[in-house]
PDB file of N, CA and C in Angstrom:
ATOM      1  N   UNK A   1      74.176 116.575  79.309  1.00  0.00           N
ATOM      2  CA  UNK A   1      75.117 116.810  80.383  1.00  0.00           C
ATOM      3  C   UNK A   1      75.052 115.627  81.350  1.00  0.00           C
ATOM      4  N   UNK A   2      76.069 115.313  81.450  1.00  0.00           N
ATOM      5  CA  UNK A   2      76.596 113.907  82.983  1.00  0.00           C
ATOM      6  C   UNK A   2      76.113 114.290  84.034  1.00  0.00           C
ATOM      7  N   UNK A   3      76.159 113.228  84.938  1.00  0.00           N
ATOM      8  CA  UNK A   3      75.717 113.257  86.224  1.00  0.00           C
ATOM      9  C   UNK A   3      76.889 114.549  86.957  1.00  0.00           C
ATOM     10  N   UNK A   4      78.167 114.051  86.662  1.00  0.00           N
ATOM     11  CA  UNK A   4      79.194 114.630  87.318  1.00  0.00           C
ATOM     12  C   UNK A   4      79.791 116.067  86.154  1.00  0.00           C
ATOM     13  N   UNK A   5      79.308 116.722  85.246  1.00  0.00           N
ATOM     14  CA  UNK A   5      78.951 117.888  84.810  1.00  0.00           C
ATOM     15  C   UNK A   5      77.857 118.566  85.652  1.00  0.00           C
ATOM     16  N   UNK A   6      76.995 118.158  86.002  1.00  0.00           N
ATOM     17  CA  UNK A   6      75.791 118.470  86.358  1.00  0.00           C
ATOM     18  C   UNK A   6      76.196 118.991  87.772  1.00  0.00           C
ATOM     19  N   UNK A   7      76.730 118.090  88.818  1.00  0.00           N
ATOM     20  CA  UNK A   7      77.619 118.291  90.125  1.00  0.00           C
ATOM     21  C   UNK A   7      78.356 119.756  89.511  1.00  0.00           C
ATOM     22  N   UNK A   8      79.539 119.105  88.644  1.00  0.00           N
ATOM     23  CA  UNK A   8      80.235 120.475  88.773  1.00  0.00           C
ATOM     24  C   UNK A   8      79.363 122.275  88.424  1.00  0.00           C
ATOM     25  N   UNK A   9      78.612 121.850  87.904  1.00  0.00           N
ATOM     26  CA  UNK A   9      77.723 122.929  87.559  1.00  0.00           C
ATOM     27  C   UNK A   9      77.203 124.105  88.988  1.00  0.00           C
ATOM     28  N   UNK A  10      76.606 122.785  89.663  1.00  0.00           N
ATOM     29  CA  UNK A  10      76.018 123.032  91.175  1.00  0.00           C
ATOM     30  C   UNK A  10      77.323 123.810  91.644  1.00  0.00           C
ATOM     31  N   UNK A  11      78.197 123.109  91.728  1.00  0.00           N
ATOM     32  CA  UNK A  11      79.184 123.604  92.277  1.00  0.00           C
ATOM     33  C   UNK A  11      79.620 125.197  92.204  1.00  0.00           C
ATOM     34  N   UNK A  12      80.215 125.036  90.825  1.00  0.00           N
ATOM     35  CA  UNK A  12      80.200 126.354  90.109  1.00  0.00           C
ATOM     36  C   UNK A  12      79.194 127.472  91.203  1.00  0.00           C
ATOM     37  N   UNK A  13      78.032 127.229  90.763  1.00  0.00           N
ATOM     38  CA  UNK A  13      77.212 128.261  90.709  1.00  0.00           C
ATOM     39  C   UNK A  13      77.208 128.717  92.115  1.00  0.00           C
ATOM     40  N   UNK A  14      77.006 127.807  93.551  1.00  0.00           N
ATOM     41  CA  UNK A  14      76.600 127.984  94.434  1.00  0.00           C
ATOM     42  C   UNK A  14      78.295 128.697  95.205  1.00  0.00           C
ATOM     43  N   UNK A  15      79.219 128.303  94.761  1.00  0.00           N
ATOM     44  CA  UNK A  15      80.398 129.027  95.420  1.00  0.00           C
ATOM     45  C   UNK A  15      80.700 130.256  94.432  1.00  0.00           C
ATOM     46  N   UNK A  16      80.236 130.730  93.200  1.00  0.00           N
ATOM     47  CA  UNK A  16      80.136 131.943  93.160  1.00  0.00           C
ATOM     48  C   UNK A  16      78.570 132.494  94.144  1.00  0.00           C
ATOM     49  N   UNK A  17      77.571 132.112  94.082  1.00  0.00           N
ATOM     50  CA  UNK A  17      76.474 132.590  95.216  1.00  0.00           C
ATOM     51  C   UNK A  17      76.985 132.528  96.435  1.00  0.00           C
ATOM     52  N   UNK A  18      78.069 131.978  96.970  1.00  0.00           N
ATOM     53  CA  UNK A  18      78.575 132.468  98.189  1.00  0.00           C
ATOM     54  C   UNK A  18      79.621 133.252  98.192  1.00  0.00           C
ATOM     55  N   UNK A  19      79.869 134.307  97.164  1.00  0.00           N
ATOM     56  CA  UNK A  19      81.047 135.212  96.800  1.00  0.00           C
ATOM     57  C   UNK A  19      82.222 134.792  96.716  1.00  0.00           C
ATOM     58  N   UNK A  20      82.485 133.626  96.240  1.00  0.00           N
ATOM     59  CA  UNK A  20      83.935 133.272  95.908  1.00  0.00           C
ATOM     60  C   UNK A  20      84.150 133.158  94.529  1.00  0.00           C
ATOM     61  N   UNK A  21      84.716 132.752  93.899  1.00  0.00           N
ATOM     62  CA  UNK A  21      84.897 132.262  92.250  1.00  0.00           C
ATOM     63  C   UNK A  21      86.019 130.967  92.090  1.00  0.00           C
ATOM     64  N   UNK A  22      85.651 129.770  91.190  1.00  0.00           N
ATOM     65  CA  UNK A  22      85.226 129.161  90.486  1.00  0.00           C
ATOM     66  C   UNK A  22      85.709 128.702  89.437  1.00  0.00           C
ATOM     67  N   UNK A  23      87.395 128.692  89.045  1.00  0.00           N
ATOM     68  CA  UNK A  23      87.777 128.418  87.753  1.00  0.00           C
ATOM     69  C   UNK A  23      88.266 127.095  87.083  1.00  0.00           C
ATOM     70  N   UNK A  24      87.544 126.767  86.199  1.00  0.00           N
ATOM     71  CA  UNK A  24      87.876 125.122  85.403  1.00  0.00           C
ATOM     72  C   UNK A  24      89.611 125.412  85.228  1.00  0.00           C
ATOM     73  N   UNK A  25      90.027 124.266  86.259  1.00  0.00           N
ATOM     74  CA  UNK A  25      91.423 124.308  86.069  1.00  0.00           C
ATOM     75  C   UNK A  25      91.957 123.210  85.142  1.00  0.00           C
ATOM     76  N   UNK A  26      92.655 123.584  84.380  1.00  0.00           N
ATOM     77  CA  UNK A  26      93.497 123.118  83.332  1.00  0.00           C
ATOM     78  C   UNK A  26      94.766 123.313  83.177  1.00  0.00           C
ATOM     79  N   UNK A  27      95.862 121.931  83.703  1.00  0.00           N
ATOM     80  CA  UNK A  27      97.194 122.287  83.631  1.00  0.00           C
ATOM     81  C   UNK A  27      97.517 121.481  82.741  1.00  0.00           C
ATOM     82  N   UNK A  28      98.251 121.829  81.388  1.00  0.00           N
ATOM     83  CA  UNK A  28      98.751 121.030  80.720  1.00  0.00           C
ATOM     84  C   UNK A  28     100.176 120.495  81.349  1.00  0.00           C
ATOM     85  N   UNK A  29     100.188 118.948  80.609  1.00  0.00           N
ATOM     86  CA  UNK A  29     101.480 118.331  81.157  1.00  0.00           C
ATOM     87  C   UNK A  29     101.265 117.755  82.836  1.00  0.00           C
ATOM     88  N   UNK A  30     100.525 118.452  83.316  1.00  0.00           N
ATOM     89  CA  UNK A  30     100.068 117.585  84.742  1.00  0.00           C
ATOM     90  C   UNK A  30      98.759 116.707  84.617  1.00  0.00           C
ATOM     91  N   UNK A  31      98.900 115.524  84.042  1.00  0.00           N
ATOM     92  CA  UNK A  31      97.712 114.665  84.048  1.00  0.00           C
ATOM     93  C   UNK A  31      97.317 114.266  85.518  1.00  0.00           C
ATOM     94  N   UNK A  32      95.856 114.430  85.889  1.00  0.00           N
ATOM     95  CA  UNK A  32      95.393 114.520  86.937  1.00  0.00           C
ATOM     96  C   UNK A  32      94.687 115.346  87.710  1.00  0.00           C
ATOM     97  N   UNK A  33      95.392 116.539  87.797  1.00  0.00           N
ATOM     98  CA  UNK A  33      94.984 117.963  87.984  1.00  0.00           C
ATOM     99  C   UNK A  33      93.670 118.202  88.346  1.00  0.00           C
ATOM    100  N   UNK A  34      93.350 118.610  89.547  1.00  0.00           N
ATOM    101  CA  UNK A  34      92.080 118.724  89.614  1.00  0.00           C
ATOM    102  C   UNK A  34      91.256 119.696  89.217  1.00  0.00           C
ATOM    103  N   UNK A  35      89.626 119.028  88.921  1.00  0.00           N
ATOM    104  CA  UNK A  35      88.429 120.144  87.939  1.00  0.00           C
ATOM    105  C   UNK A  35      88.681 121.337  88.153  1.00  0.00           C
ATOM    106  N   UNK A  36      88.493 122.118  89.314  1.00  0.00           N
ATOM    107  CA  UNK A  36      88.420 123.542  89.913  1.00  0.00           C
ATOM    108  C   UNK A  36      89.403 124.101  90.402  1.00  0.00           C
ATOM    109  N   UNK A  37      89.916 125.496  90.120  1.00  0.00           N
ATOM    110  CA  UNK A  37      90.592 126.294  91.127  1.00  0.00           C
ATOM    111  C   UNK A  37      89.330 127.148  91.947  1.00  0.00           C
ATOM    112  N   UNK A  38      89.185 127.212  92.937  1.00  0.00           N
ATOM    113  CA  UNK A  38      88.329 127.992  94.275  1.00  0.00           C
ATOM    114  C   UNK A  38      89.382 129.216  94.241  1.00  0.00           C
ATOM    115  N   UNK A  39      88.899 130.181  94.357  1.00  0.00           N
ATOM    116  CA  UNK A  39      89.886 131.592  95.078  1.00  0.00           C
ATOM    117  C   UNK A  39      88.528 132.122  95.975  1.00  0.00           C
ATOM    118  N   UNK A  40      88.837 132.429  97.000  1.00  0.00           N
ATOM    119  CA  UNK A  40      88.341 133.171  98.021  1.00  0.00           C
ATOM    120  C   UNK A  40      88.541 134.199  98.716  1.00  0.00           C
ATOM    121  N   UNK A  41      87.715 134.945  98.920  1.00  0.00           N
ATOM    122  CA  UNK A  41      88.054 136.595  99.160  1.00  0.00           C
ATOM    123  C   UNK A  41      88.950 136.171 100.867  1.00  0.00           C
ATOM    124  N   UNK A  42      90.281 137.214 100.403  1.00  0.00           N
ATOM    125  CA  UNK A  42      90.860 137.013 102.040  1.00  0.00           C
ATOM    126  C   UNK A  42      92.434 136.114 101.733  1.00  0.00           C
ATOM    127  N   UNK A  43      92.497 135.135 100.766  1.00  0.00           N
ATOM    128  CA  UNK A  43      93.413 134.589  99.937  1.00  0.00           C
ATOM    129  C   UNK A  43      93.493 133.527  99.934  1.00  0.00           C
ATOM    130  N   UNK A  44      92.341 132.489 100.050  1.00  0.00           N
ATOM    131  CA  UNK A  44      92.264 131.132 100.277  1.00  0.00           C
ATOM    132  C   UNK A  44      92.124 130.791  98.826  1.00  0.00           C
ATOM    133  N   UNK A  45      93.181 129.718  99.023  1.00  0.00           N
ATOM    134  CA  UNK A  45      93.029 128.523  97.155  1.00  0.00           C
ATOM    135  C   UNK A  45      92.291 127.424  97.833  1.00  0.00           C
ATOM    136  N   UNK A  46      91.584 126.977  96.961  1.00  0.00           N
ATOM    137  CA  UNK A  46      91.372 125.464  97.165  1.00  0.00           C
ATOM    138  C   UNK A  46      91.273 124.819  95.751  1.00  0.00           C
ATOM    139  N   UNK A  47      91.639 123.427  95.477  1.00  0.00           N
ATOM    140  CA  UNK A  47      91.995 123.099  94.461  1.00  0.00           C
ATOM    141  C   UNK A  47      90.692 121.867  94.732  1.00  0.00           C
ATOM    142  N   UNK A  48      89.519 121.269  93.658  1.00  0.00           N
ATOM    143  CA  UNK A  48      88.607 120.633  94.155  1.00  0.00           C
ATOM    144  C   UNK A  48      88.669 119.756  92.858  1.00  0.00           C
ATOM    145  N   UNK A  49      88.341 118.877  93.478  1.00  0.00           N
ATOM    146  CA  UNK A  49      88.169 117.505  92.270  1.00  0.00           C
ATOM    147  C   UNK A  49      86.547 117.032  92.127  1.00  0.00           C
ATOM    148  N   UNK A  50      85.883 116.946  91.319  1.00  0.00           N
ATOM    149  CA  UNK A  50      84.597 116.706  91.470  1.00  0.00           C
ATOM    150  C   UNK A  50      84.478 115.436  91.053  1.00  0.00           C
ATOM    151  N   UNK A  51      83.686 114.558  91.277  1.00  0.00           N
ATOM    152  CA  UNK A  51      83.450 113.081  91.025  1.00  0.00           C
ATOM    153  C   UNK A  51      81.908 113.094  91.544  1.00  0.00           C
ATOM    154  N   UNK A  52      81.443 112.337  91.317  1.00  0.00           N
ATOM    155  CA  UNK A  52      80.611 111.424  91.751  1.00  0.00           C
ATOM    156  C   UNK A  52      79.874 110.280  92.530  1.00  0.00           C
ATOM    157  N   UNK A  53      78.926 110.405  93.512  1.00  0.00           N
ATOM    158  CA  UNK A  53      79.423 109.128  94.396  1.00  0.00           C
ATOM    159  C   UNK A  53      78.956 107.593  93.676  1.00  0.00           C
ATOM    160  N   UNK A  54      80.471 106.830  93.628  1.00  0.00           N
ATOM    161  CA  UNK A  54      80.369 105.832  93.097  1.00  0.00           C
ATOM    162  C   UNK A  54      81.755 105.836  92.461  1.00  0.00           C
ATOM    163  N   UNK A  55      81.860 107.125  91.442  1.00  0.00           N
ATOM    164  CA  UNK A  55      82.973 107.119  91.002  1.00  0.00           C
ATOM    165  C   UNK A  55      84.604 107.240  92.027  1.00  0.00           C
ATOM    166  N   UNK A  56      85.599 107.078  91.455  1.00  0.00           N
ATOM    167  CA  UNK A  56      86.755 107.019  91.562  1.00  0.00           C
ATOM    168  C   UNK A  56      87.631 107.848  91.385  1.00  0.00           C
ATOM    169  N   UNK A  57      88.905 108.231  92.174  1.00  0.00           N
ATOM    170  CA  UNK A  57      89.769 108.816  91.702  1.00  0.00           C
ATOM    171  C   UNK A  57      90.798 107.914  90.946  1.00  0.00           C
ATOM    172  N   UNK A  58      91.256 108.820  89.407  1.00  0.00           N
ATOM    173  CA  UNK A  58      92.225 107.642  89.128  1.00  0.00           C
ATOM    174  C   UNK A  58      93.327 107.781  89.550  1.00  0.00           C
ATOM    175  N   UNK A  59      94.388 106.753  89.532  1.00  0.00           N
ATOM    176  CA  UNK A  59      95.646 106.793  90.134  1.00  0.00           C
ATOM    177  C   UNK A  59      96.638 108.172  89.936  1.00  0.00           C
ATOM    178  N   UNK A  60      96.618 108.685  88.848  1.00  0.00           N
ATOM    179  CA  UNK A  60      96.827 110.309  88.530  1.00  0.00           C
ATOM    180  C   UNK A  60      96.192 111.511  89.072  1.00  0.00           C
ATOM    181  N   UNK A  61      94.973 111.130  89.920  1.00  0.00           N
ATOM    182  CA  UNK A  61      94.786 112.425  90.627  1.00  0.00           C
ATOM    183  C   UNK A  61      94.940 112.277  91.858  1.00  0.00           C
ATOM    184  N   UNK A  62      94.849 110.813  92.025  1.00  0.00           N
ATOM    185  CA  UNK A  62      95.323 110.464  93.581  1.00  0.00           C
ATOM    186  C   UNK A  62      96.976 111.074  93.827  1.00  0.00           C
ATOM    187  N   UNK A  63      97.919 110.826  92.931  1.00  0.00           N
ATOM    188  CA  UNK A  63      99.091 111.122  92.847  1.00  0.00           C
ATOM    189  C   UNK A  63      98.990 112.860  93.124  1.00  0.00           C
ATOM    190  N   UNK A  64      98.353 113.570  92.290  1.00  0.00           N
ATOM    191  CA  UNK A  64      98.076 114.652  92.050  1.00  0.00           C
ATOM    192  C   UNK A  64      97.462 115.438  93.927  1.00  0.00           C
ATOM    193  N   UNK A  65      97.005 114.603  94.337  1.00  0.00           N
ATOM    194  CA  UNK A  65      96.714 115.028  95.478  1.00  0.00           C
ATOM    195  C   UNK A  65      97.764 114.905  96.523  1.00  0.00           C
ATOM    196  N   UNK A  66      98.508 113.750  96.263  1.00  0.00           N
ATOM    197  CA  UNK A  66      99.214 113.840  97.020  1.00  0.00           C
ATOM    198  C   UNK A  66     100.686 114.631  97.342  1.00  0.00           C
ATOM    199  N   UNK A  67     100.328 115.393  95.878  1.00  0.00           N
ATOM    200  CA  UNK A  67     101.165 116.533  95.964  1.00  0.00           C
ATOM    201  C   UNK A  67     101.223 117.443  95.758  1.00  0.00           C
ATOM    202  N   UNK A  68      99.442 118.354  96.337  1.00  0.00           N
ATOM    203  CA  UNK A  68      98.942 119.202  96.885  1.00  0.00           C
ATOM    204  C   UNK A  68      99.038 119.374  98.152  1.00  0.00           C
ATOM    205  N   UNK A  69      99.081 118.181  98.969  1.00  0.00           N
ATOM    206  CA  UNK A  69      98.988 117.765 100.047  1.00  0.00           C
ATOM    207  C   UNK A  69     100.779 118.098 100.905  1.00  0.00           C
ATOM    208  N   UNK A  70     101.532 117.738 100.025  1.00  0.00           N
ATOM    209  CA  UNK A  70     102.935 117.999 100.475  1.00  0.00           C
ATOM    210  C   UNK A  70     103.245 119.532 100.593  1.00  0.00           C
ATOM    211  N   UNK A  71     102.864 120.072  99.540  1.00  0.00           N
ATOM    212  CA  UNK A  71     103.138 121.540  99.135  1.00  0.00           C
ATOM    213  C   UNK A  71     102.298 122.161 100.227  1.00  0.00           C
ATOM    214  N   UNK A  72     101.336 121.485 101.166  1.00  0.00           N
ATOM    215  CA  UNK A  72     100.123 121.894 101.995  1.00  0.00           C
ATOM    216  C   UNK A  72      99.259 122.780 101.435  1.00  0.00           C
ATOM    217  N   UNK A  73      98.643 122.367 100.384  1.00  0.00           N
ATOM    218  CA  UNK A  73      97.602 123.241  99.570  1.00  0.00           C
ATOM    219  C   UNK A  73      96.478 122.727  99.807  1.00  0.00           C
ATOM    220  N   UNK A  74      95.661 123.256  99.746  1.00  0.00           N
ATOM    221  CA  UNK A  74      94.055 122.962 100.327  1.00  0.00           C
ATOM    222  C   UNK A  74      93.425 122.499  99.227  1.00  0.00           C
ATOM    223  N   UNK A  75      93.033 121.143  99.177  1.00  0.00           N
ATOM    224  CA  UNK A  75      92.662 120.402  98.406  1.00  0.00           C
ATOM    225  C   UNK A  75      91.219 119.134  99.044  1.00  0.00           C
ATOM    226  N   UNK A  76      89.582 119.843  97.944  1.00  0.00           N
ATOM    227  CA  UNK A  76      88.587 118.750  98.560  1.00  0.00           C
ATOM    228  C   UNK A  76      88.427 117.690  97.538  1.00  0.00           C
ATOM    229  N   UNK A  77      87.680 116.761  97.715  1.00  0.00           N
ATOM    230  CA  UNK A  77      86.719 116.392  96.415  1.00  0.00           C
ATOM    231  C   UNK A  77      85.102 116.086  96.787  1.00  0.00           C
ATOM    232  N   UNK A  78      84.216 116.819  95.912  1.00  0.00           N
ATOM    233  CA  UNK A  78      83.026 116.976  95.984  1.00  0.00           C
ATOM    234  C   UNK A  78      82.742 115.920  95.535  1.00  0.00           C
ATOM    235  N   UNK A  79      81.706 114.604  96.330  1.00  0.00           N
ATOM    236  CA  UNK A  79      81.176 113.544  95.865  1.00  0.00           C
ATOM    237  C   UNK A  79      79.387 113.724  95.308  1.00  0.00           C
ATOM    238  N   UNK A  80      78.816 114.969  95.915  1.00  0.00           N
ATOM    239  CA  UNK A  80      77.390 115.097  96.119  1.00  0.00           C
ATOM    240  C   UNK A  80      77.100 116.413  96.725  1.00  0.00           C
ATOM    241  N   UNK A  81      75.788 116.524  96.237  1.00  0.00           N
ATOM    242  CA  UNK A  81      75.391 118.082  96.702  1.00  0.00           C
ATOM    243  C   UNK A  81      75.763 118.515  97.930  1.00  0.00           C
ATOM    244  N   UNK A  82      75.628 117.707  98.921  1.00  0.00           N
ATOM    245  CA  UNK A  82      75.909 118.038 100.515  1.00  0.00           C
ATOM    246  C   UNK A  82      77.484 118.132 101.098  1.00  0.00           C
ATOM    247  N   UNK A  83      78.219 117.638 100.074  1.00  0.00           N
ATOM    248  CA  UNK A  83      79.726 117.969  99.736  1.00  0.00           C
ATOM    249  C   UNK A  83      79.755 119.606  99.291  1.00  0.00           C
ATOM    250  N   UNK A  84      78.953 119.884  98.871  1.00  0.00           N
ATOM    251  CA  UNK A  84      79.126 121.056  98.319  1.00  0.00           C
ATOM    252  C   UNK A  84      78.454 121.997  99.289  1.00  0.00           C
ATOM    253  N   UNK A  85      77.731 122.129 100.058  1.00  0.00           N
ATOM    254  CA  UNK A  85      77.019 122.525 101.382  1.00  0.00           C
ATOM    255  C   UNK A  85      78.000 122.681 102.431  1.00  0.00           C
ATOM    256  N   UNK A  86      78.783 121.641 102.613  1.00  0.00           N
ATOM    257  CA  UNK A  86      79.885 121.356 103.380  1.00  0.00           C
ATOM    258  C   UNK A  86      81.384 122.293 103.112  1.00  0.00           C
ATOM    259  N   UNK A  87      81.644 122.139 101.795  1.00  0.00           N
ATOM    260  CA  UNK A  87      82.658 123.152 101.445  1.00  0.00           C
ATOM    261  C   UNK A  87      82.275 124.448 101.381  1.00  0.00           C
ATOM    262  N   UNK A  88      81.214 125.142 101.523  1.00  0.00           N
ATOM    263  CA  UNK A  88      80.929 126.438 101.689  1.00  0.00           C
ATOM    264  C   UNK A  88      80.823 126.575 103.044  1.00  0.00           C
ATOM    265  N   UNK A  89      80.327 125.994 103.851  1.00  0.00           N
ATOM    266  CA  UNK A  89      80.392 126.186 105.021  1.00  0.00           C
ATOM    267  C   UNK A  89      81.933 126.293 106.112  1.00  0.00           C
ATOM    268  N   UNK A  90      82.706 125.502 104.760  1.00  0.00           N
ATOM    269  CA  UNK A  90      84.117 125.183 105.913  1.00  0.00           C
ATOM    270  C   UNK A  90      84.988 126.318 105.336  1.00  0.00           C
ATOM    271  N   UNK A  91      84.365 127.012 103.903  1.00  0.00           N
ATOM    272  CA  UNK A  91      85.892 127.927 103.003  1.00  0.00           C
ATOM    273  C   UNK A  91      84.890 129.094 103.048  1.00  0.00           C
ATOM    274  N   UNK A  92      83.559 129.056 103.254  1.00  0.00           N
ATOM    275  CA  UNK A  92      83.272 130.959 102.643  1.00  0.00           C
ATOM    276  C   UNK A  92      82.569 131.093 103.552  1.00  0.00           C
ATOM    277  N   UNK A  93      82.215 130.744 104.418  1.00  0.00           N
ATOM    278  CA  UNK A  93      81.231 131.241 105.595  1.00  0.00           C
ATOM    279  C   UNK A  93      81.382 132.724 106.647  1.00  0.00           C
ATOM    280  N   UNK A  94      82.239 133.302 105.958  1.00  0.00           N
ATOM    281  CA  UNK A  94      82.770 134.202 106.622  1.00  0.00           C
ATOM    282  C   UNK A  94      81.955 135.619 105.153  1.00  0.00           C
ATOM    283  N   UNK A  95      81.902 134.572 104.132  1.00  0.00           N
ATOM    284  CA  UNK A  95      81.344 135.376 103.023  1.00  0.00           C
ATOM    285  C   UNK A  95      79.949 135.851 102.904  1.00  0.00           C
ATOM    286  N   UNK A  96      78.969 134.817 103.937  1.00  0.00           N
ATOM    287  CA  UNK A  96      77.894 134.991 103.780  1.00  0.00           C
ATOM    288  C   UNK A  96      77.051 135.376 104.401  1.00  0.00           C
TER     289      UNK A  96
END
């Protein structure tokens, strides 16, 4: 398993341990699309891109964000564990 499997893993696990869930998003035909759908109790989406710090977004998810961003959909990207500390604190803290 990758560095940035390994992230998404963390991820995974610790925002279901803060009662939300967690789904590997996969849109066919939208190249870019980010790793995760987030659903949160109460009706919050968040759409999360996981990377790595060091790594990059490529020009297709940058695009991809930027039209999450229009639609005003709540969209992070997790670079590192404390990214992920950070997004529980800002989307489920009401969960825990």
């Amino acid at each position: 398993m990758g560095p940035e499997a390994k992230l998404e893993k963390k991820f995974k696990d610790k925002v279901k341990k803060a009662g939300a869930i967690s789904f590997k998003f996969v849109s066919p035909g939208h190249s870019g699309a980010t790793d995760r759908l987030v659903l949160i109790p109460g009706g919050a989406v968040v759409f999360v891109e996981i990377k790595v710090k060091g790594g990059r977004l490529s020009p297709l998810q940058i695009q991809f964000a930027r039209i999450l961003e229009f639609y005003k959909a709540q969209y992070e990207v997790i670079w590192c564990e404390e990214d992920i500390d950070k997004f529980i604190d800002k989307y489920c803290w009401q969960l825990l």
